[in-house]
Protein backbone atom coordinates (compact mmCIF):
# COMPACT_ATOMS: atom_id res chain seq x y z
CA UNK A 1 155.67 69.56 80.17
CA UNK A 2 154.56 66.74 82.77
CA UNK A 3 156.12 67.15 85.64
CA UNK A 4 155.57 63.98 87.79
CA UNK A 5 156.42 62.41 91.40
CA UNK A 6 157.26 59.07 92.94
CA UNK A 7 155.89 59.77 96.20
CA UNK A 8 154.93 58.21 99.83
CA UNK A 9 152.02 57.74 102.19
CA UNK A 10 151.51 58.75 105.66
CA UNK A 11 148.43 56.79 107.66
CA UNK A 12 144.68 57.93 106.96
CA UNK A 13 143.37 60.37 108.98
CA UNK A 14 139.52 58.36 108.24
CA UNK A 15 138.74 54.55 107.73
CA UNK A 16 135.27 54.04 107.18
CA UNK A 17 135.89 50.51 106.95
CA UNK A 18 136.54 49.44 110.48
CA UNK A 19 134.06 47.39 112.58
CA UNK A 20 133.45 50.22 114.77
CA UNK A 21 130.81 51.97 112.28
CA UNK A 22 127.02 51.74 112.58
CA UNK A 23 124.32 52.33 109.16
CA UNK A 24 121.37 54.20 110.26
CA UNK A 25 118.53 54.90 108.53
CA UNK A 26 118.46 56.74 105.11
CA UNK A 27 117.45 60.45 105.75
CA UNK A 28 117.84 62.08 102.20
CA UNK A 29 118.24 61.37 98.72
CA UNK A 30 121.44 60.76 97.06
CA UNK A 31 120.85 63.36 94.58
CA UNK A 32 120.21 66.15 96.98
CA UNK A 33 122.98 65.37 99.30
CA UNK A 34 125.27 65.47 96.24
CA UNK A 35 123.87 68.51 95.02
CA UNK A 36 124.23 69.92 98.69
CA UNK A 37 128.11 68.66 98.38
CA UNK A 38 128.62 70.33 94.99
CA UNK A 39 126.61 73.33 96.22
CA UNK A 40 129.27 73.23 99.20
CA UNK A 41 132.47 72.70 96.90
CA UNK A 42 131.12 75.49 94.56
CA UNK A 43 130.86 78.47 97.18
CA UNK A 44 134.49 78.34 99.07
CA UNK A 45 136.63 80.72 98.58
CA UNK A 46 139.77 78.62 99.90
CA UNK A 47 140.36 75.21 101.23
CA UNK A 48 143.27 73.91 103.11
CA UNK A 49 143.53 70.35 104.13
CA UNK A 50 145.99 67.30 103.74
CA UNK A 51 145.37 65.39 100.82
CA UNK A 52 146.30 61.26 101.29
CA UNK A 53 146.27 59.35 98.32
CA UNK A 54 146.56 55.54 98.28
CA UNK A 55 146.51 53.71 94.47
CA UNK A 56 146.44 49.61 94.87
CA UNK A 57 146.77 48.19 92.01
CA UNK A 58 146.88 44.36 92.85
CA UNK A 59 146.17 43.45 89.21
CA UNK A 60 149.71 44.74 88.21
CA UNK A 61 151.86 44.41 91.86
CA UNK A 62 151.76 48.21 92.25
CA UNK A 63 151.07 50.26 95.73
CA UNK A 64 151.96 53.69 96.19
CA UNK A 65 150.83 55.98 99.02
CA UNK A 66 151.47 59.61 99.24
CA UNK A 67 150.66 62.93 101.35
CA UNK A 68 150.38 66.39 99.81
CA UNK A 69 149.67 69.74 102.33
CA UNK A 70 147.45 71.07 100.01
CA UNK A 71 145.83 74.91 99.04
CA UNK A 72 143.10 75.94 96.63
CA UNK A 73 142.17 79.45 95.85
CA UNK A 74 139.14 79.50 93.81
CA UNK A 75 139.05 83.53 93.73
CA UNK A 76 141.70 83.53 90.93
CA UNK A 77 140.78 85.13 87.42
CA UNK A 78 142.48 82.31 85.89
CA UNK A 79 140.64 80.10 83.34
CA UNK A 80 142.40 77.67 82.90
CA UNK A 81 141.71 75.14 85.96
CA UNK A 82 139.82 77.50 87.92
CA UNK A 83 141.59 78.17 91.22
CA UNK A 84 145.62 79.46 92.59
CA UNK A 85 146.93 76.12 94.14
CA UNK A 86 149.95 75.60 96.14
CA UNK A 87 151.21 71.39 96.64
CA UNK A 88 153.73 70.93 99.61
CA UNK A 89 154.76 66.89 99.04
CA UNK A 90 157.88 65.37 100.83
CA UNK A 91 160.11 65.44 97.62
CA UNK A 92 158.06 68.81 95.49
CA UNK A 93 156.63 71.65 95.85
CA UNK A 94 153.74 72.77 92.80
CA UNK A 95 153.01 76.14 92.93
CA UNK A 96 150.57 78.28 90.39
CA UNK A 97 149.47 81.66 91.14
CA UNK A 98 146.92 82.26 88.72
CA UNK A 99 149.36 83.40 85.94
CA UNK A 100 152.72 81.66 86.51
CA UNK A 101 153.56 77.64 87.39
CA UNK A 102 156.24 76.55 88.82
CA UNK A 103 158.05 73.22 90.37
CA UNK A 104 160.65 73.62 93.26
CA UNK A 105 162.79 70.23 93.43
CA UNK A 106 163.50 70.00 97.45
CA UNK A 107 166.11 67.48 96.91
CA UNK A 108 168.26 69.44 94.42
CA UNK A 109 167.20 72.82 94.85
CA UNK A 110 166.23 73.50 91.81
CA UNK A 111 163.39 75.57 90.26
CA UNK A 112 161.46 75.08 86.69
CA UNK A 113 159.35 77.99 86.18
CA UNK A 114 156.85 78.32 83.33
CA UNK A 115 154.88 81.41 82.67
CA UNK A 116 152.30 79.85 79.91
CA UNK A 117 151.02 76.81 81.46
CA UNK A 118 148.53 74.63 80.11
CA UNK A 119 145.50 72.42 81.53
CA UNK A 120 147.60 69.10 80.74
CA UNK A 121 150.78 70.76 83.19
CA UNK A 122 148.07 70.18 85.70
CA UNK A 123 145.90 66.90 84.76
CA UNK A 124 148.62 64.80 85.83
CA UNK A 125 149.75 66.01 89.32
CA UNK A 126 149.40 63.74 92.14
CA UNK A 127 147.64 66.92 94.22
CA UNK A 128 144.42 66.55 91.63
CA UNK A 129 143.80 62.91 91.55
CA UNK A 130 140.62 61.90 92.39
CA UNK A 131 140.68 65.46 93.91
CA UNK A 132 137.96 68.15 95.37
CA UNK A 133 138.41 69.71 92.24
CA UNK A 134 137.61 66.97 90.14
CA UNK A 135 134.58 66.69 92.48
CA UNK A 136 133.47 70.15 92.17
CA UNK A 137 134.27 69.55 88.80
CA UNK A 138 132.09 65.99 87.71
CA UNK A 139 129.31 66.40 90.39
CA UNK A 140 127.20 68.37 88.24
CA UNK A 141 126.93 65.77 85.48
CA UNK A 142 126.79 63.13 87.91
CA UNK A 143 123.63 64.54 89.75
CA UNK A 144 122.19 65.31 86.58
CA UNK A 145 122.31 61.79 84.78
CA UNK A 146 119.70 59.77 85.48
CA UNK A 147 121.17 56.61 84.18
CA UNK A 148 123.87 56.64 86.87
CA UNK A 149 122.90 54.13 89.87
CA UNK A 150 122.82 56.17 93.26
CA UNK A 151 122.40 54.86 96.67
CA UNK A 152 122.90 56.68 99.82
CA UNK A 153 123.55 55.18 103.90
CA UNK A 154 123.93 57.36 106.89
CA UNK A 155 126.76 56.10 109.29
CA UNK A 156 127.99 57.32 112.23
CA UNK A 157 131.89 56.71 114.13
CA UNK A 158 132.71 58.06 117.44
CA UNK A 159 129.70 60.25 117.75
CA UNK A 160 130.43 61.89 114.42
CA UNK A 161 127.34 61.67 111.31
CA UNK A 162 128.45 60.71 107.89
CA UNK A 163 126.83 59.74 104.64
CA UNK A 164 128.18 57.75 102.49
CA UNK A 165 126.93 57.89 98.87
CA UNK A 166 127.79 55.44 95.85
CA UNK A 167 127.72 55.76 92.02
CA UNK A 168 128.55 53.45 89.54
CA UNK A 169 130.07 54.29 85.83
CA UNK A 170 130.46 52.05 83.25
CA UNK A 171 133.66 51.38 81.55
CA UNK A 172 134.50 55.24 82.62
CA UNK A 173 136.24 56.77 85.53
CA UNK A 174 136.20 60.79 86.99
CA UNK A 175 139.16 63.49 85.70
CA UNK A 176 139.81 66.98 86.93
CA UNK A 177 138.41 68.73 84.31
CA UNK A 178 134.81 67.01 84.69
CA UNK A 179 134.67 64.72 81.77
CA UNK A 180 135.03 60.91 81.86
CA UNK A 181 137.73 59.28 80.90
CA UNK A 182 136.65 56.11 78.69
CA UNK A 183 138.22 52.63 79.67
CA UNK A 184 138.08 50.21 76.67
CA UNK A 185 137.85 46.56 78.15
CA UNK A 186 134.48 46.97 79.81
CA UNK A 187 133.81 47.46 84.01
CA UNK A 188 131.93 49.04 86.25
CA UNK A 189 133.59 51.29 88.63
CA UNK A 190 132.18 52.46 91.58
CA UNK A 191 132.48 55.37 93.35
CA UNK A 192 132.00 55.76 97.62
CA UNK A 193 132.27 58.99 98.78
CA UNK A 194 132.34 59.77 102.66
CA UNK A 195 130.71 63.07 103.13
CA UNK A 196 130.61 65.18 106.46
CA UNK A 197 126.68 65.43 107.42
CA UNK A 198 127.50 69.01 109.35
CA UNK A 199 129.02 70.51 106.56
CA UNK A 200 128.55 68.69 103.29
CA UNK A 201 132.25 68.69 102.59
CA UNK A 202 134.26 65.47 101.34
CA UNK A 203 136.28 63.12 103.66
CA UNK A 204 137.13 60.31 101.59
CA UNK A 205 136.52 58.77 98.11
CA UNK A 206 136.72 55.38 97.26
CA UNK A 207 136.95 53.60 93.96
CA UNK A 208 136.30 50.07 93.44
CA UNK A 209 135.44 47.73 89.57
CA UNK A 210 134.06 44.60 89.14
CA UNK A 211 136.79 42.90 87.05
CA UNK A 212 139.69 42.80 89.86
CA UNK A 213 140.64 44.06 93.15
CA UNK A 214 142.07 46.95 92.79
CA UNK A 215 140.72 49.82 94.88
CA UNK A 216 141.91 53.97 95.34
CA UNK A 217 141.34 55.60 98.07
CA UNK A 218 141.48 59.62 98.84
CA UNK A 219 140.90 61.56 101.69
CA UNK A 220 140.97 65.34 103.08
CA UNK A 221 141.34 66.65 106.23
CA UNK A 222 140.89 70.04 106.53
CA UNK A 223 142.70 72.46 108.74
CA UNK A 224 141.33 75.32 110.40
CA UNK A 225 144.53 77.05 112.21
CA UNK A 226 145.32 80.27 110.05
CA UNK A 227 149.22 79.57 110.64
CA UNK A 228 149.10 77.14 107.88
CA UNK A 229 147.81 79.48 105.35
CA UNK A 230 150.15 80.24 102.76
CA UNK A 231 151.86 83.83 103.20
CA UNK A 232 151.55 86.30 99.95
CA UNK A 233 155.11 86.04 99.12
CA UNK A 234 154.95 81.85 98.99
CA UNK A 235 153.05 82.35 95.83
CA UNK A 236 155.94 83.97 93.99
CA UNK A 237 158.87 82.45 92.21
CA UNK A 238 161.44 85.34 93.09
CA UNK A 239 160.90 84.41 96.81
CA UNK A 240 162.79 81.20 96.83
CA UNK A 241 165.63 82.32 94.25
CA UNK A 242 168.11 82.58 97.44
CA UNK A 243 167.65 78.54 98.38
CA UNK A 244 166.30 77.19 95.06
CA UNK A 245 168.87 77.58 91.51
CA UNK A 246 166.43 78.38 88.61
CA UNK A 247 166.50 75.47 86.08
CA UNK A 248 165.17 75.40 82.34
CA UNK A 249 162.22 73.31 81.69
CA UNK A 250 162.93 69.99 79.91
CA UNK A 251 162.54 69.92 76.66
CA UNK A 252 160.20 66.99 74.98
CA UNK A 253 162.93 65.02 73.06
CA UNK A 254 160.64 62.40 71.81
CA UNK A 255 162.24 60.75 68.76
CA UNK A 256 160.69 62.96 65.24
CA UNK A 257 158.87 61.83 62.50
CA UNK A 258 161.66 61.23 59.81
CA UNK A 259 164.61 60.19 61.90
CA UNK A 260 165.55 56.45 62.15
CA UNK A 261 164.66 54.31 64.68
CA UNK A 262 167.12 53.71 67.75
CA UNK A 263 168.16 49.70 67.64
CA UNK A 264 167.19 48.00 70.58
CA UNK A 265 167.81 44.64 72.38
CA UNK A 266 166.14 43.55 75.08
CA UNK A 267 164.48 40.07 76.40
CA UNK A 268 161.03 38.74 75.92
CA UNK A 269 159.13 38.18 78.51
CA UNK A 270 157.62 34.63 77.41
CA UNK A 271 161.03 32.79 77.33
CA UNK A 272 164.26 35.66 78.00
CA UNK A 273 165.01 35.42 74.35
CA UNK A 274 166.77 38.51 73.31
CA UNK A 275 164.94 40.48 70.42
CA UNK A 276 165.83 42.96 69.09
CA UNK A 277 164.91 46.17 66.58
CA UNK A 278 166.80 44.72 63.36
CA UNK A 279 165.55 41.70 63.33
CA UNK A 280 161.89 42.96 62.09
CA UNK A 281 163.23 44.86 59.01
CA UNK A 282 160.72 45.09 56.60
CA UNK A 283 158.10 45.23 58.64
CA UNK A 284 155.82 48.02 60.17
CA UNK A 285 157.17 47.77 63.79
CA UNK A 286 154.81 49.80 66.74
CA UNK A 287 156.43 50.10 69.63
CA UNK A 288 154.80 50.94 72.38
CA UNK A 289 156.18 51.93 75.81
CA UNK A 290 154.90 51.55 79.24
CA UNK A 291 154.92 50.86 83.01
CA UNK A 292 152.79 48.96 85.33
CA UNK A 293 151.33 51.80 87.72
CA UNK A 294 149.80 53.62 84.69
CA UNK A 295 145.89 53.48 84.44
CA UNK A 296 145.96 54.71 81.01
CA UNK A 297 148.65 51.91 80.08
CA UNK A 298 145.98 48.72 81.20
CA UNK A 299 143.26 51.22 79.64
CA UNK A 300 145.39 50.43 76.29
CA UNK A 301 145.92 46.49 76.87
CA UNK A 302 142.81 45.33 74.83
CA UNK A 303 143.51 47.97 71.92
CA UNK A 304 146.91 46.64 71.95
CA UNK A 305 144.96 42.88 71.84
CA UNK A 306 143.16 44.41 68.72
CA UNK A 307 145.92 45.61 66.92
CA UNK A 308 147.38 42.22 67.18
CA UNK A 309 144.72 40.28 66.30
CA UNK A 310 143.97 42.43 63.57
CA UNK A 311 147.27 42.60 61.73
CA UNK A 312 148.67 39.41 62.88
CA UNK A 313 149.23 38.19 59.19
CA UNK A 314 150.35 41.01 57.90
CA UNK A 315 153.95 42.10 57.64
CA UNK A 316 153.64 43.90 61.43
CA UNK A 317 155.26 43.44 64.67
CA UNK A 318 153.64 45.06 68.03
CA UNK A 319 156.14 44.81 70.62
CA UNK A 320 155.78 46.64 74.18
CA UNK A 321 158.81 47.44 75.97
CA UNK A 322 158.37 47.70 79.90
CA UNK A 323 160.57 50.78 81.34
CA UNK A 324 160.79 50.06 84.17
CA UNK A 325 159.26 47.20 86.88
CA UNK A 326 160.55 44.24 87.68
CA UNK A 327 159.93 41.17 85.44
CA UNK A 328 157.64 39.43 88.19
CA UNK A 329 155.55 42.38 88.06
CA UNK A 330 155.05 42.69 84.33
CA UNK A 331 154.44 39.11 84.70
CA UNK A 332 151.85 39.83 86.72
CA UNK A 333 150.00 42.69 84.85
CA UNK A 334 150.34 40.58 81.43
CA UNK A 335 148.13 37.78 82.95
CA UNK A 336 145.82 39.77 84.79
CA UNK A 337 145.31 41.93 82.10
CA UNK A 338 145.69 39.34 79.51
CA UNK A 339 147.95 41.08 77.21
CA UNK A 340 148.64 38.88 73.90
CA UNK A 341 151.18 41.00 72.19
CA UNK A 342 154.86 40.71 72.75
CA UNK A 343 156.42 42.07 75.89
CA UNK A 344 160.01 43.07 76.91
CA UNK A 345 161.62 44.21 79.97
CA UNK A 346 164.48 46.09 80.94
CA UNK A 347 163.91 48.75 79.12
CA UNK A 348 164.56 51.53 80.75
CA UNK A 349 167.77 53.29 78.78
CA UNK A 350 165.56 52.11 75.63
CA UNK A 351 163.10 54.46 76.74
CA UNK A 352 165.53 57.40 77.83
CA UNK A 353 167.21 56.81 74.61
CA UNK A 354 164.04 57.51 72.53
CA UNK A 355 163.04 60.81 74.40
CA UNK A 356 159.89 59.25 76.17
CA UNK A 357 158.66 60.90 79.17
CA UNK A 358 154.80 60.10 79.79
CA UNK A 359 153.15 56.43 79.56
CA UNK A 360 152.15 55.14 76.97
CA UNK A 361 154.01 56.30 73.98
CA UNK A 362 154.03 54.76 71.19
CA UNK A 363 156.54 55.31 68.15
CA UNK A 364 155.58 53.59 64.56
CA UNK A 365 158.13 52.79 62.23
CA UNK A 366 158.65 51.85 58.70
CA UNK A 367 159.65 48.98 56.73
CA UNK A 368 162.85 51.26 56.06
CA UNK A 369 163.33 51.98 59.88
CA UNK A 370 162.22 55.39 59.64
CA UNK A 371 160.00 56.88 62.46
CA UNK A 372 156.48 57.54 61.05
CA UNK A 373 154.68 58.64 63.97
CA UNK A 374 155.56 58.95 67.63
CA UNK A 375 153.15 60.42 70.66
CA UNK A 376 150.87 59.68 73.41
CA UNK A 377 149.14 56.47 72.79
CA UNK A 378 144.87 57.14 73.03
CA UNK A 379 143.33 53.53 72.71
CA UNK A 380 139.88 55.77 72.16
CA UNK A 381 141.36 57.38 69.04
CA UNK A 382 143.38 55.20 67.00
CA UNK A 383 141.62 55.59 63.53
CA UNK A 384 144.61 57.58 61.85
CA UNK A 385 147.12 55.18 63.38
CA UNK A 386 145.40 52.55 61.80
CA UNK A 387 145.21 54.14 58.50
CA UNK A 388 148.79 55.02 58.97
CA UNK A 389 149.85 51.73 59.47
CA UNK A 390 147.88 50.51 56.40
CA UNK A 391 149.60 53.02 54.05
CA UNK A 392 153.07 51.54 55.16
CA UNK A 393 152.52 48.01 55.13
């Protein structure tokens, strides 16, 4: 289950990019100060520090800024992500104690507890993007890949030393668990992290491509008072039962393989004419739905080109329905993303009504209207969708 939060930001405790900074000389290697950072990240025991998270996403219309209190225990047993954490945000609270995960709902009072989580209950959470987790995390392959282009400034603001080292992936970008996500229209991104020269620990990292402007930012500031530790009892369901009402998880009620397609009817983009579902019977229809703010949803744009291109003369029809921005938005992302399949908008009870909760899904249907496949779309693994959509046409 994904359990995810619209969220807001709170001003940055660092800004590396005012005028007030001065570069000094280069004292050490990029490598080793990395190593000395992942060295650093690799021996705590616990870190507690507000997380501030800004994603600008110019290409698509799309800011969002957010502030999580944040805790990481990295003495827990548990294999699975490798530390306890405990996620204060205005709205949530994400709690996992090594064994049991669960999601208090401050607005509603409400509790969803699950007691076999998984490593994608966690991948998504606000508290790990572009996290010190995923640092501790990628460093190591970073460091050790020659091919990666380092370079490495010292800097200095209000009497306080910083270094501030860059690294540049192609067509690839970090993820908690260490290994790169693969973007499929190629750009470089680059990576700036801010590092603390006293201790080797983290302030900031910044990620920039050559393609567009848009830029995330992260930053920690660490807290040293001992009241803001967690207390043993936070770290237990059963504590909040008197304020929060215990809620069943929901279920995934994607629409199955074998059931017929829901009929839709929605405008185009291009010109506000209405389309709808019935009107492509007898063809193989893939639908796939999205929003704006979702990396992975540009990362699929030029597979969804391909797709188009590739069966535009078949009997086929590739139609994207937009769940929820505004139509000047999705304006916005189709031509800076240039998007050449057909896009509708308003289709957010479209979206509810077909069970989707994570971006992109896609559902494939038949030339009968039967559902044929439905699931997260992967633009890096789209061989047996293909060969599925073959078979049916």
């Amino acid at each position: 289950m994904k359990f995810y939060v619209a969220v807001i930001f709170l001003c940055l405790a660092y800004n590396f990019s005012t005028t007030n900074i001065s570069a000094k000389s280069k004292t050490d290697s990029a490598e080793n100060v990395l190593k000395k950072v992942s060295d650093k990240l690799s021996s705590l025991k616990t870190l507690n520090y507000t997380f501030r998270r800004e994603l600008n996403y110019e290409s698509s219309g799309f800011l969002s800024k957010m502030q999580i209190e944040s805790f990481l225990d990295f003495t827990s047993a548990d294999k699975i992500i490798g530390t306890k954490f405990q996620f204060d945000e205005p709205n949530f609270i994400f709690v996992f104690n090594g064994s049991q995960y669960f999601l208090l709902n401050k607005k509603n009072k409400t509790i969803v507890v699950k007691n076999k989580p998984i490593f994608d209950d966690f991948e998504s959470l606000p508290g790990f993007y572009d996290s010190l987790v995923t640092l501790k995390n990628s460093l190591p392959k970073i460091i050790s890949d020659k091919t990666i282009p380092k370079t490495i400034t010292e800097k200095s603001v209000d009497d306080k030393s910083f270094y501030v080292v860059e690294f540049t992936l192609d067509s690839k970008i970090l993820t908690l668990s260490g290994n790169y996500f693969l973007i499929t229209s190629p750009r470089r991104f680059t990576y700036r992290l801010t590092i603390d020269k006293s201790n080797y620990l983290p302030l900031e990292v910044f990620r920039v491509n050559d393609v567009n402007q848009d830029f995330t930012r992260t930053n920690f500031e660490y807290k040293k008072a001992k009241s803001a530790l967690p207390t043993e009892n936070s770290w237990y369901y059963s504590t909040y039962l008197n304020e929060y009402k215990p809620e069943k998880p929901r279920e995934n009620k994607l629409i199955n393989v074998g059931q017929n397609a829901l009929e839709w009817k929605l405008p185009s983009l291009s010109d506000e004419a209405p389309v709808s579902l019935s009107q492509y019977k007898n063809k193989v229809v893939l639908v796939e739905f999205w929003i704006s703010f979702c990396g992975y949803c540009i990362a699929a744009v030029p597979k969804l080109n391909f797709l188009e291109e590739k069966y535009k003369n078949k009997d086929f029809k590739l139609v994207a329905i937009n769940a929820d921005d505004t139509k000047d938005i999705i304006q916005k992302f189709a031509k800076n993303n240039q998007a050449k399949f057909q896009i509708l908008y308003g289709g957010k009870e479209t979206a509810e009504s077909y069970g989707v909760d994570g971006f992109p899904t896609i559902v494939l249907i038949d030339k009968t209207g039967k559902v044929i496949y439905s699931g997260a779309f992967e633009p890096n693994k789209t061989d047996k969708l293909e060969e599925l959509i073959d078979k049916n046409l």
